[in-house]
N, C-alpha and C. Protein backbone atom coordinates (compact mmCIF):
# COMPACT_ATOMS: atom_id res chain seq x y z
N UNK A 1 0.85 -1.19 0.00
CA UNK A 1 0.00 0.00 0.00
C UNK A 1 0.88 1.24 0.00
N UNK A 2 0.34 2.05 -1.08
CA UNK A 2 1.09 3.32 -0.75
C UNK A 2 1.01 4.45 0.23
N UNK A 3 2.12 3.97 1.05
CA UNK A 3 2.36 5.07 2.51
C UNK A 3 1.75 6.52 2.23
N UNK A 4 1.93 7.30 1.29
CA UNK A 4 1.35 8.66 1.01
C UNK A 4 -0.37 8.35 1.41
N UNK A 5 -1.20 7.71 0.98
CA UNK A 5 -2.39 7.39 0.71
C UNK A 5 -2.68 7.35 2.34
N UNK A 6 -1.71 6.41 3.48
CA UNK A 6 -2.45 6.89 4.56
C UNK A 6 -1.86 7.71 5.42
N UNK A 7 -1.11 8.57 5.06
CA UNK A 7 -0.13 9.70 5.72
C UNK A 7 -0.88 10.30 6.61
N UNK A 8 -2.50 11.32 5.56
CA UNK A 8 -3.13 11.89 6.62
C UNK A 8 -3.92 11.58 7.49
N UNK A 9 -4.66 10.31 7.28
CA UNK A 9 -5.20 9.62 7.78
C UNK A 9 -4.46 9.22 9.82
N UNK A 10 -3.48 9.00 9.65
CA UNK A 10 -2.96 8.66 10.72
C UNK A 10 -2.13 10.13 11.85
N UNK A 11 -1.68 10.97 10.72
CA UNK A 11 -1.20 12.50 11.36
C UNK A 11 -2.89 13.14 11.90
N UNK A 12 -3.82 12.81 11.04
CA UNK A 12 -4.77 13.15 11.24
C UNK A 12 -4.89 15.03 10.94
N UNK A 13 -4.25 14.77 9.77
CA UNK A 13 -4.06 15.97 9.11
C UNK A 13 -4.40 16.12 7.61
N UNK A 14 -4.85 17.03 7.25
CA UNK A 14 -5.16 17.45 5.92
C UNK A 14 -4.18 17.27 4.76
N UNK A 15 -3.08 17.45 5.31
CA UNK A 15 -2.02 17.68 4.58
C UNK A 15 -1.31 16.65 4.37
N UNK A 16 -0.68 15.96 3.18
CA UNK A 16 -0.19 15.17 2.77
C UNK A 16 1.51 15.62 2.66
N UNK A 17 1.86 16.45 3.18
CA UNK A 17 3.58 17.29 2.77
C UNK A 17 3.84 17.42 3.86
N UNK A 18 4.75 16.17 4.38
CA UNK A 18 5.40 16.31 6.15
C UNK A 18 6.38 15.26 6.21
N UNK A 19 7.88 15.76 7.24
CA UNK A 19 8.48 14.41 7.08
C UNK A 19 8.06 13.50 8.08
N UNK A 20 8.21 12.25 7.74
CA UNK A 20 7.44 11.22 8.73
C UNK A 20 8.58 10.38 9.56
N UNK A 21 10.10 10.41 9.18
CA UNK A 21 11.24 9.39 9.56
C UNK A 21 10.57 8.00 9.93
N UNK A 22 10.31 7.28 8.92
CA UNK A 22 10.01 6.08 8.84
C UNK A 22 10.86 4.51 9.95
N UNK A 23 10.27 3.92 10.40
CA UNK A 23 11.43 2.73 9.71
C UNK A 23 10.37 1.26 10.10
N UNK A 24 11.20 0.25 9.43
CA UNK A 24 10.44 -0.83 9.14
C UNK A 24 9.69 -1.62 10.01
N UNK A 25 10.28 -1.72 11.45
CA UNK A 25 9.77 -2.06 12.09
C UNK A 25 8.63 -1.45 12.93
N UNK A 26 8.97 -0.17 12.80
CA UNK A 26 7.53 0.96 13.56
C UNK A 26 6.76 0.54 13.54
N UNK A 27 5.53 0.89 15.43
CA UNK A 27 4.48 0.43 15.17
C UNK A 27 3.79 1.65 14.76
N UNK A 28 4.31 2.76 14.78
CA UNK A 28 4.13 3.62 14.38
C UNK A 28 2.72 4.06 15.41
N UNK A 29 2.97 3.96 16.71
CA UNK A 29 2.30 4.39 17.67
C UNK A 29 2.46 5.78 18.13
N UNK A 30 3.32 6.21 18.13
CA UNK A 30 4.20 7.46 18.21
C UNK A 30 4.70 8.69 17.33
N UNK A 31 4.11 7.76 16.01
CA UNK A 31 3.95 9.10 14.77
C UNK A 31 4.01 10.34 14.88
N UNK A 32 5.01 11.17 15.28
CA UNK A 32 5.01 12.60 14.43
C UNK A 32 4.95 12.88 12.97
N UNK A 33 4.09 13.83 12.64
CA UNK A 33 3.96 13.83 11.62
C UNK A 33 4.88 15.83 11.46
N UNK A 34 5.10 15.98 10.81
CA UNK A 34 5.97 17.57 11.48
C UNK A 34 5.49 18.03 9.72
N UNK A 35 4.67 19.04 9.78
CA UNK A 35 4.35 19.48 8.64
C UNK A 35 5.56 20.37 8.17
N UNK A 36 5.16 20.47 6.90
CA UNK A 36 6.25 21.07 5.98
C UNK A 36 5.35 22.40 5.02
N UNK A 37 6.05 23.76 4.63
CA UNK A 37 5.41 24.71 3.74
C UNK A 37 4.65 23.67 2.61
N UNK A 38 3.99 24.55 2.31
CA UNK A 38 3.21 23.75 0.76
C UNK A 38 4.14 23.98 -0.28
N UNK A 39 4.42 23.21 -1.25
CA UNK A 39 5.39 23.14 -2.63
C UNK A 39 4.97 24.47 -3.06
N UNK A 40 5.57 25.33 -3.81
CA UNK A 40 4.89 26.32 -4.31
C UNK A 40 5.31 26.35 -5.76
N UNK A 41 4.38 25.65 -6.59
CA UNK A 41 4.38 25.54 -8.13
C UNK A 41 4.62 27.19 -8.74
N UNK A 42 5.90 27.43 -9.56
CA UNK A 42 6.44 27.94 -10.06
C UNK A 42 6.11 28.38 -11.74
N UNK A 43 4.99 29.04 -11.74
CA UNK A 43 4.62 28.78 -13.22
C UNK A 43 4.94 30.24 -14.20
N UNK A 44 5.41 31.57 -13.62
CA UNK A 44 6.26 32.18 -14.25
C UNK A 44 7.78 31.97 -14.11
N UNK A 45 8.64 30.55 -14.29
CA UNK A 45 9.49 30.57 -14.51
C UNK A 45 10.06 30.15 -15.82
N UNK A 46 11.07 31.39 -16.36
CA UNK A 46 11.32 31.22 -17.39
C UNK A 46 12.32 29.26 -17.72
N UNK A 47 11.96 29.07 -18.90
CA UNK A 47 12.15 27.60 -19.11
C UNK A 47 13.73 26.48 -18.74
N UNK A 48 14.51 27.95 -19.20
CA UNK A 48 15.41 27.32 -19.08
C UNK A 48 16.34 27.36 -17.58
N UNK A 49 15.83 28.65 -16.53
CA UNK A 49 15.84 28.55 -15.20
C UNK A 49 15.50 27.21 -14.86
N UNK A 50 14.26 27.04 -15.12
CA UNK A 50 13.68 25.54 -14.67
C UNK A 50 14.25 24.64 -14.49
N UNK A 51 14.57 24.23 -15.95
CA UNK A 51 15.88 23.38 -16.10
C UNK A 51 17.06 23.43 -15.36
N UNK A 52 17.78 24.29 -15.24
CA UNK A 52 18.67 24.02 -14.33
C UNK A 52 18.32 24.15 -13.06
N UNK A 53 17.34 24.75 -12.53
CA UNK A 53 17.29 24.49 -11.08
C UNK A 53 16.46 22.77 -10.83
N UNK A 54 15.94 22.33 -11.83
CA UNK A 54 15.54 20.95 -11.81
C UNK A 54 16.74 19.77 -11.52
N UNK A 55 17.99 20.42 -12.59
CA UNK A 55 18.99 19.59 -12.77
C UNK A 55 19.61 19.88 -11.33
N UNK A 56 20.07 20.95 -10.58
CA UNK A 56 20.37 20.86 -9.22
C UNK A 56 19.38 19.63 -8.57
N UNK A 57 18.28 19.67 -8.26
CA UNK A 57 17.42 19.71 -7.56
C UNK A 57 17.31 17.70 -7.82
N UNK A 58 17.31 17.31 -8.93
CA UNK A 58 17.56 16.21 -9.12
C UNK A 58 19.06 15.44 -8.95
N UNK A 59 20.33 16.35 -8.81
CA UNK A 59 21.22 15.93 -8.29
C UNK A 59 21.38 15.68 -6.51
N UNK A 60 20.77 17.14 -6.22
CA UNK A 60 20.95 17.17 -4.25
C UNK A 60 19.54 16.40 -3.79
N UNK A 61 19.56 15.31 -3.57
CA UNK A 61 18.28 14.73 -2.52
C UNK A 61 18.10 14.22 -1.27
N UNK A 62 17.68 13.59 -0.66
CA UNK A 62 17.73 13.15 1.00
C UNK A 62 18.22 11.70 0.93
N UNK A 63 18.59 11.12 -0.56
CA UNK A 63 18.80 9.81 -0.47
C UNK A 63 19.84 9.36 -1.55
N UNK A 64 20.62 8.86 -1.39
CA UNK A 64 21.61 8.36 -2.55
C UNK A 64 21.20 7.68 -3.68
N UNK A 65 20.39 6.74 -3.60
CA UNK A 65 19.63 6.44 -4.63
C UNK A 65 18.65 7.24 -5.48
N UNK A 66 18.26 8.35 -5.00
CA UNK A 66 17.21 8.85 -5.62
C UNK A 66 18.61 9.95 -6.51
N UNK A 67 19.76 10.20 -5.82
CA UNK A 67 20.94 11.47 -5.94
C UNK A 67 21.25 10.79 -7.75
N UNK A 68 20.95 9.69 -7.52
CA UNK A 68 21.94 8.70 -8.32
C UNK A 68 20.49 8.66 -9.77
N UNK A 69 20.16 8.04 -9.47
CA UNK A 69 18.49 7.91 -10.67
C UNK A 69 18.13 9.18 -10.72
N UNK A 70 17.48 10.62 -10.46
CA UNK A 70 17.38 11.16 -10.61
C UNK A 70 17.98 12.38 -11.49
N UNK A 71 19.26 12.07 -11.00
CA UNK A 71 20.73 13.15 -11.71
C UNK A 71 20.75 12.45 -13.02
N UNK A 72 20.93 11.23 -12.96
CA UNK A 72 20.99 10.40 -14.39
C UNK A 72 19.74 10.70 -15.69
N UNK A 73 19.04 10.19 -15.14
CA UNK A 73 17.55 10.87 -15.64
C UNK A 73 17.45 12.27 -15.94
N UNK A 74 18.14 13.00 -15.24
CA UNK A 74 17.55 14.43 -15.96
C UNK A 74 18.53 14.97 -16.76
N UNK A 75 19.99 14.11 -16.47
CA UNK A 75 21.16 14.91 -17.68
C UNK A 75 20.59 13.96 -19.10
N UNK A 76 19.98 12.99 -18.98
CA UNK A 76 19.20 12.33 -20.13
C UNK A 76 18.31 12.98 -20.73
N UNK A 77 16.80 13.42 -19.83
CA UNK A 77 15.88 14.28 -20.46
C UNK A 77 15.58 15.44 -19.81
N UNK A 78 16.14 15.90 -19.27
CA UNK A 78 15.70 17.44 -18.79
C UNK A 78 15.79 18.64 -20.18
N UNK A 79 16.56 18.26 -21.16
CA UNK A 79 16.96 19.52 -22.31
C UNK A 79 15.88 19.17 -23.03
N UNK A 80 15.26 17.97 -23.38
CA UNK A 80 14.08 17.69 -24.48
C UNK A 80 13.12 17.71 -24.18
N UNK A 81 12.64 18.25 -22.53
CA UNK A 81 11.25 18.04 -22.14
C UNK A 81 10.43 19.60 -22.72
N UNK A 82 9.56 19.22 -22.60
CA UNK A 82 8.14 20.30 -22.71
C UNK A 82 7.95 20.84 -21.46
N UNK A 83 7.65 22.29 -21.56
CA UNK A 83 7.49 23.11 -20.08
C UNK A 83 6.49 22.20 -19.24
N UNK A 84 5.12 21.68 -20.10
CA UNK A 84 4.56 21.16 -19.47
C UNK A 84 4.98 19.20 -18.51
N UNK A 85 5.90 18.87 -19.06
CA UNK A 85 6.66 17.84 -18.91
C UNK A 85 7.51 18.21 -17.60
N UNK A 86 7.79 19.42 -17.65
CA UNK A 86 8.86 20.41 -16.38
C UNK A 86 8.24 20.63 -15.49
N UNK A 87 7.06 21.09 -15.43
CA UNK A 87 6.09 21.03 -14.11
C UNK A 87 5.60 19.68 -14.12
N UNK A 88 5.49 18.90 -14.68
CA UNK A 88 5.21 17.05 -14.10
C UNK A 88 6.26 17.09 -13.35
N UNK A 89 7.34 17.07 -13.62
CA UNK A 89 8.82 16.64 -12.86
C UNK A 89 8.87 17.40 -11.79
N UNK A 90 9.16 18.76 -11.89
CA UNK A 90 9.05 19.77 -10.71
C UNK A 90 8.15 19.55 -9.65
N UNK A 91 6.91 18.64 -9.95
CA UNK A 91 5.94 18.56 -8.79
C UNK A 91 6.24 16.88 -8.82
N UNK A 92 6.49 16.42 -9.39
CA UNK A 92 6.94 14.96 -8.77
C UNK A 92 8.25 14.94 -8.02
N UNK A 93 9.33 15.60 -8.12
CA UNK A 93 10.32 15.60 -7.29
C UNK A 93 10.57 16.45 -6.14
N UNK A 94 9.41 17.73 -6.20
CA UNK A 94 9.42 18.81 -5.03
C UNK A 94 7.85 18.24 -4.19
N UNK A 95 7.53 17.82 -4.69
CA UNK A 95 5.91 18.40 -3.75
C UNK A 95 5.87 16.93 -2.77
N UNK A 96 6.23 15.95 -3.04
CA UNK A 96 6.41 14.65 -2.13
C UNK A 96 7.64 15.01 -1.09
N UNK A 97 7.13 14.62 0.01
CA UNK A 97 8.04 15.29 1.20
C UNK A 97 9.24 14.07 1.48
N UNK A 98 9.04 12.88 1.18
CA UNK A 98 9.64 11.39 1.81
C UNK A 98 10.47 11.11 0.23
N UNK A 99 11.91 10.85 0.02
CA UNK A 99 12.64 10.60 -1.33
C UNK A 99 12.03 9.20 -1.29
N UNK A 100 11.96 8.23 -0.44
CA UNK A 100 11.19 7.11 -0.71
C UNK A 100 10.31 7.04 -1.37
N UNK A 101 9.13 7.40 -0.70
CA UNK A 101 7.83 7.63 -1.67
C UNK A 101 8.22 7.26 -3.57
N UNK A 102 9.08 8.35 -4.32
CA UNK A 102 9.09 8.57 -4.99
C UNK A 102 10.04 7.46 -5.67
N UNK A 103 11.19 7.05 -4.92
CA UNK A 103 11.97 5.66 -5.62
C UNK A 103 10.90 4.74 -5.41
N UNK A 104 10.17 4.43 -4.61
CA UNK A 104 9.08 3.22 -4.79
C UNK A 104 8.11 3.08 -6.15
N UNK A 105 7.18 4.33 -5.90
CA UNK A 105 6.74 4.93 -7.65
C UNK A 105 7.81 4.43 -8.48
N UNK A 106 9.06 4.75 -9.02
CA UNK A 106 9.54 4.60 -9.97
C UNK A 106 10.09 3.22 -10.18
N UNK A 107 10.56 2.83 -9.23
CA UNK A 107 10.87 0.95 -9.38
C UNK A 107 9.94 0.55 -9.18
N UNK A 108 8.33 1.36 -8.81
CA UNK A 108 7.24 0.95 -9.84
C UNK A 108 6.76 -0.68 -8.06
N UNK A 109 7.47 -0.29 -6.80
CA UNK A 109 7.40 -1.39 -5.89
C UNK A 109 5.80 -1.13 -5.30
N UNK A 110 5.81 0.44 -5.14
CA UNK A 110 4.47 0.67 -4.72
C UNK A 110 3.38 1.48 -6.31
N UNK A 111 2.10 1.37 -5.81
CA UNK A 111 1.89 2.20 -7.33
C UNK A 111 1.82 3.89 -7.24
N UNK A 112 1.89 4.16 -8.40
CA UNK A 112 2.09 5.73 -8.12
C UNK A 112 0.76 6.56 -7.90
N UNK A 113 0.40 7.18 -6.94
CA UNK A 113 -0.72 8.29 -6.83
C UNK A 113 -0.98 9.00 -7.97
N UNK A 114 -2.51 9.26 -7.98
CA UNK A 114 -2.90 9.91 -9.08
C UNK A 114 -2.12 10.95 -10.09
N UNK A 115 -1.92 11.72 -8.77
CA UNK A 115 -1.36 13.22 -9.10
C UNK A 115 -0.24 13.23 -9.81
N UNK A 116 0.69 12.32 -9.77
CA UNK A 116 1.59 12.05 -10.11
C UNK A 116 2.31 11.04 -11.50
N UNK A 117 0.74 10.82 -11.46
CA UNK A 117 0.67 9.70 -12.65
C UNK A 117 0.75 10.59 -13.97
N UNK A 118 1.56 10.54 -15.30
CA UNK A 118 1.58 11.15 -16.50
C UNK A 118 2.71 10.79 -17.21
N UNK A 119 3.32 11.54 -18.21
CA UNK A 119 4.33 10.99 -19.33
C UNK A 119 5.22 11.15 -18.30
N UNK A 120 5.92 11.72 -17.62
CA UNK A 120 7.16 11.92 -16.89
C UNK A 120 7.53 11.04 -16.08
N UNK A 121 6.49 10.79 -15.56
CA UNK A 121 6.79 9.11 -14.65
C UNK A 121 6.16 8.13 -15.17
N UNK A 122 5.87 8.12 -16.29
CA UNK A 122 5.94 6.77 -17.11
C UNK A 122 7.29 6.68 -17.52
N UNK A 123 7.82 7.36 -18.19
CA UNK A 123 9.27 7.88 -18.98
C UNK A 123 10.09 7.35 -17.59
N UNK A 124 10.14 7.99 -16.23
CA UNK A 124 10.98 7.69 -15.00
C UNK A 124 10.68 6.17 -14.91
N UNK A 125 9.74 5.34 -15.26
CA UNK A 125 9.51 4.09 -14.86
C UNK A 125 10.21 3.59 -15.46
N UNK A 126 10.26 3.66 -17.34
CA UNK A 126 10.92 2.93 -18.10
C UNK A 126 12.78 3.36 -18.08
N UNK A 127 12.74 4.65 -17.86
CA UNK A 127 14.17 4.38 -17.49
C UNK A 127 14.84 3.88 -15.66
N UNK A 128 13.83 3.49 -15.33
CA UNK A 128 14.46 2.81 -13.91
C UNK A 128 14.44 1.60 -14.47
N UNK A 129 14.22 0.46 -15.37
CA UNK A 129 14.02 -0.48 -15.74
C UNK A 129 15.41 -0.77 -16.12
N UNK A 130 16.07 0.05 -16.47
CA UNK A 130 17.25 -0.10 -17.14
C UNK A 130 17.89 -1.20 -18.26
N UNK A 131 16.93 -0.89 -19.38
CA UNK A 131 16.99 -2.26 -20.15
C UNK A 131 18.38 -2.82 -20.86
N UNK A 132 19.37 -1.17 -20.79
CA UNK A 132 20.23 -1.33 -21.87
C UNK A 132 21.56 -1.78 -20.59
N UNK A 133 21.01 -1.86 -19.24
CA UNK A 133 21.86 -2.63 -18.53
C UNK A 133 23.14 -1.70 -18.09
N UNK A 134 22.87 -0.28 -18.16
CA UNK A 134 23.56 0.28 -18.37
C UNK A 134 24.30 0.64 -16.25
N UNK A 135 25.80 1.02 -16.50
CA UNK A 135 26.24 0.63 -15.18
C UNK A 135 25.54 2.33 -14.60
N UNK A 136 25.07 2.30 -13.63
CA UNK A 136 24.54 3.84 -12.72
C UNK A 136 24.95 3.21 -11.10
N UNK A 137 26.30 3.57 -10.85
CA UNK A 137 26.68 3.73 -9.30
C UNK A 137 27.14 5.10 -9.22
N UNK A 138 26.96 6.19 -9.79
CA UNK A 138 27.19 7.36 -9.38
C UNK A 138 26.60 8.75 -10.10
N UNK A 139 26.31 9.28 -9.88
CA UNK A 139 25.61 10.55 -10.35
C UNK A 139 26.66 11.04 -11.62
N UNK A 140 25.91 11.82 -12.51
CA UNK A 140 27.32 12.53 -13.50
C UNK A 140 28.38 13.21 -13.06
N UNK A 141 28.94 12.61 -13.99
CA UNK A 141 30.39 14.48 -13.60
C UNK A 141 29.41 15.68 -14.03
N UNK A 142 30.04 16.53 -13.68
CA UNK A 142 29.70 17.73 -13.72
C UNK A 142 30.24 18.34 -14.84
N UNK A 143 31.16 18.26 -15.25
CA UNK A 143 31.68 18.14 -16.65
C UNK A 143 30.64 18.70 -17.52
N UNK A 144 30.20 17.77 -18.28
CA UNK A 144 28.95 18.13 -19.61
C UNK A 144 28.03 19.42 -18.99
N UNK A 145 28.00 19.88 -17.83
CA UNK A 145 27.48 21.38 -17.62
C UNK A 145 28.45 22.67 -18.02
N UNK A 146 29.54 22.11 -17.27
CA UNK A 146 30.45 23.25 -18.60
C UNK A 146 30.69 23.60 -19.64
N UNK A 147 30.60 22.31 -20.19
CA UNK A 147 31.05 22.13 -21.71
C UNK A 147 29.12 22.61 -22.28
N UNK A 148 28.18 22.40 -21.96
CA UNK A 148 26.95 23.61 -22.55
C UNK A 148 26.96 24.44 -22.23
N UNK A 149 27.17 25.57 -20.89
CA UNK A 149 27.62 26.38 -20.35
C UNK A 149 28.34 27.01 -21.56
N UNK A 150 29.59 26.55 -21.60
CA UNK A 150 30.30 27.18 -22.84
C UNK A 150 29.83 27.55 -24.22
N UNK A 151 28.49 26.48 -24.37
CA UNK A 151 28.30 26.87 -25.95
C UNK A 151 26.81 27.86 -25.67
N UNK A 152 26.29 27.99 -24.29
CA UNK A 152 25.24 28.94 -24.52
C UNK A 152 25.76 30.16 -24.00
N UNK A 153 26.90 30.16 -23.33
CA UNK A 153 27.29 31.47 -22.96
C UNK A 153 27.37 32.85 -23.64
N UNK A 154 26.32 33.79 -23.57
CA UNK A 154 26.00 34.96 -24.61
C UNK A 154 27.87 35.80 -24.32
N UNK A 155 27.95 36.94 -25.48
CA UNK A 155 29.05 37.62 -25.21
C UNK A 155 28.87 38.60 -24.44
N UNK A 156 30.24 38.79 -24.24
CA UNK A 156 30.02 40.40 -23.42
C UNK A 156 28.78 41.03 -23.78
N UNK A 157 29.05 41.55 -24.87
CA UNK A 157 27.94 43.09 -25.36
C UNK A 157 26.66 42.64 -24.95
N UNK A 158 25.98 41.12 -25.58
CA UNK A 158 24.60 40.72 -25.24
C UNK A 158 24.81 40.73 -22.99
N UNK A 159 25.72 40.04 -22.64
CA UNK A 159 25.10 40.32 -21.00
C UNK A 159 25.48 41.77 -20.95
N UNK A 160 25.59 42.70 -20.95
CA UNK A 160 25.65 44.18 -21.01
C UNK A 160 24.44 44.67 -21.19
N UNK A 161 23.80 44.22 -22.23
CA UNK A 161 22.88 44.80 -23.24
C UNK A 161 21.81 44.24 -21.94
N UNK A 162 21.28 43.01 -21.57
CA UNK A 162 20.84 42.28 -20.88
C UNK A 162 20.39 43.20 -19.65
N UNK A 163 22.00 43.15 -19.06
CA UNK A 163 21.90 43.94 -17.77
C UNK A 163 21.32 45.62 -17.54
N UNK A 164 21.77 46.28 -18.43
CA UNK A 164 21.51 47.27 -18.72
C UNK A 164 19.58 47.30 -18.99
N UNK A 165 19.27 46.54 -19.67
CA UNK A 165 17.72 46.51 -19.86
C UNK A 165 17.28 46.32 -18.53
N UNK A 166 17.37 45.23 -17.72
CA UNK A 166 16.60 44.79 -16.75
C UNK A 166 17.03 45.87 -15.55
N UNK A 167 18.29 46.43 -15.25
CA UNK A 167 18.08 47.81 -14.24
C UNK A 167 17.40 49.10 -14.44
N UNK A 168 16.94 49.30 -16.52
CA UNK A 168 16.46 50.24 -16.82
C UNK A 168 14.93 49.62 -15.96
N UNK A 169 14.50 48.68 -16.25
CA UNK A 169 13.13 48.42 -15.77
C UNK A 169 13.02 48.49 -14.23
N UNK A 170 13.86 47.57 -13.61
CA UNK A 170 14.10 48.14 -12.01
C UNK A 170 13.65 49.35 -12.39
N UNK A 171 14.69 50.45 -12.57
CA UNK A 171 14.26 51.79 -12.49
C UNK A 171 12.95 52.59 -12.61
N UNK A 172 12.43 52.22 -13.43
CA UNK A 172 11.34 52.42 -13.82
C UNK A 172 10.13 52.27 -12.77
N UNK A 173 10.15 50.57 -12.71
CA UNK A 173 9.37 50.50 -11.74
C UNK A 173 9.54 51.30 -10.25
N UNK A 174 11.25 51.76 -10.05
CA UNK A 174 10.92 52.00 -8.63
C UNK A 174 10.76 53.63 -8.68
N UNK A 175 10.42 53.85 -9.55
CA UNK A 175 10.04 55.26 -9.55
C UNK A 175 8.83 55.71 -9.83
N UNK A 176 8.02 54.37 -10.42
CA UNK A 176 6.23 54.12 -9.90
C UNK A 176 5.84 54.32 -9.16
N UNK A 177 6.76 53.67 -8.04
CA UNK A 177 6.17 53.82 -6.98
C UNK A 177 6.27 54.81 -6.02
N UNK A 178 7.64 55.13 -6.56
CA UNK A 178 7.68 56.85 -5.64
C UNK A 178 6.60 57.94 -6.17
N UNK A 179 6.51 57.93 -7.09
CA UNK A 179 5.49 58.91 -7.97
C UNK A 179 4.41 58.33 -7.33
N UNK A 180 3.73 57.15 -6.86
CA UNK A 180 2.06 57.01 -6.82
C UNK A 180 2.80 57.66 -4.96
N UNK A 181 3.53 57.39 -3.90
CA UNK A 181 3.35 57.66 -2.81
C UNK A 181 3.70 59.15 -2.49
């Protein structure tokens, strides 16, 4: 049974986003349940922010296994996904409070909750399957971020040009607001 499904049930809370520190033998008589902020879905973020704060975010986790499948998985498809594919992921890897939860879903041991169900973790299922046998005992180098780094890096004049625009608008705006007070 999937642990999320009776989380609130037993905290006796509404809220499904809390850490629980599990372990196997618990009778789980003693349950704290210690709530956590609500995920806060990010939907003016520009695309390619996303992406890399995804690709952090799928490298740093609470569990080595998830550090390890996750990092792998997203230097695979994080550049070819669809924004809408980016918020599947973003709320499948942020909004579940337990890294368990979510390796269970994907080795597919427990089944996955509704919310969570779509192309992105179908896609996470079939690459936890690992058909091509391929060896994953460690997260990427870091490497292949430099080496794109390097080829999207704008020149001088464009971050100038860049910078210069976005303090003209600062400006702007903060002189809205002196003018309306």
């Amino acid at each position: 049974m999937c642990q999320a499904a009776w989380r609130p049930a037993i905290a006796g809370m509404g809220s499904s986003r809390g850490y629980r520190g599990d372990a196997p033998d618990d009778s789980r008589i003693d349950l704290i349940e210690i709530p956590l902020p609500p995920w806060p879905e990010r939907t003016d973020e520009p695309i390619d922010i996303k992406r890399r704060r995804l690709l952090y975010e799928s490298r740093k986790r609470g569990m080595l296994e998830n550090c390890i499948l996750l990092s792998i998985f997203a230097k695979q498809y994080l550049n070819t996904m669809t924004y809408s594919q980016l918020q599947q992921y973003d709320r499948l890897i942020n909004e579940p409070s337990n890294d368990w939860d979510i390796y269970y879903w994907a080795t597919e041991a427990y089944p996955t909750p509704e919310v969570y169900q779509g192309e992105v973790m179908d896609l996470l299922k079939e690459f936890t399957k690992n058909r091509n046998h391929e060896q994953r005992l460690d997260a990427p180098s870091l490497e292949y971020l430099e080496e794109e780094s390097k080829k999207e890096m704008p020149s001088g004049q464009e971050m100038c040009t860049e910078f210069q625009k976005e303090m003209t608008s600062r400006l702007v705006y903060v002189r809205g607001i002196i003018m309306e007070t």
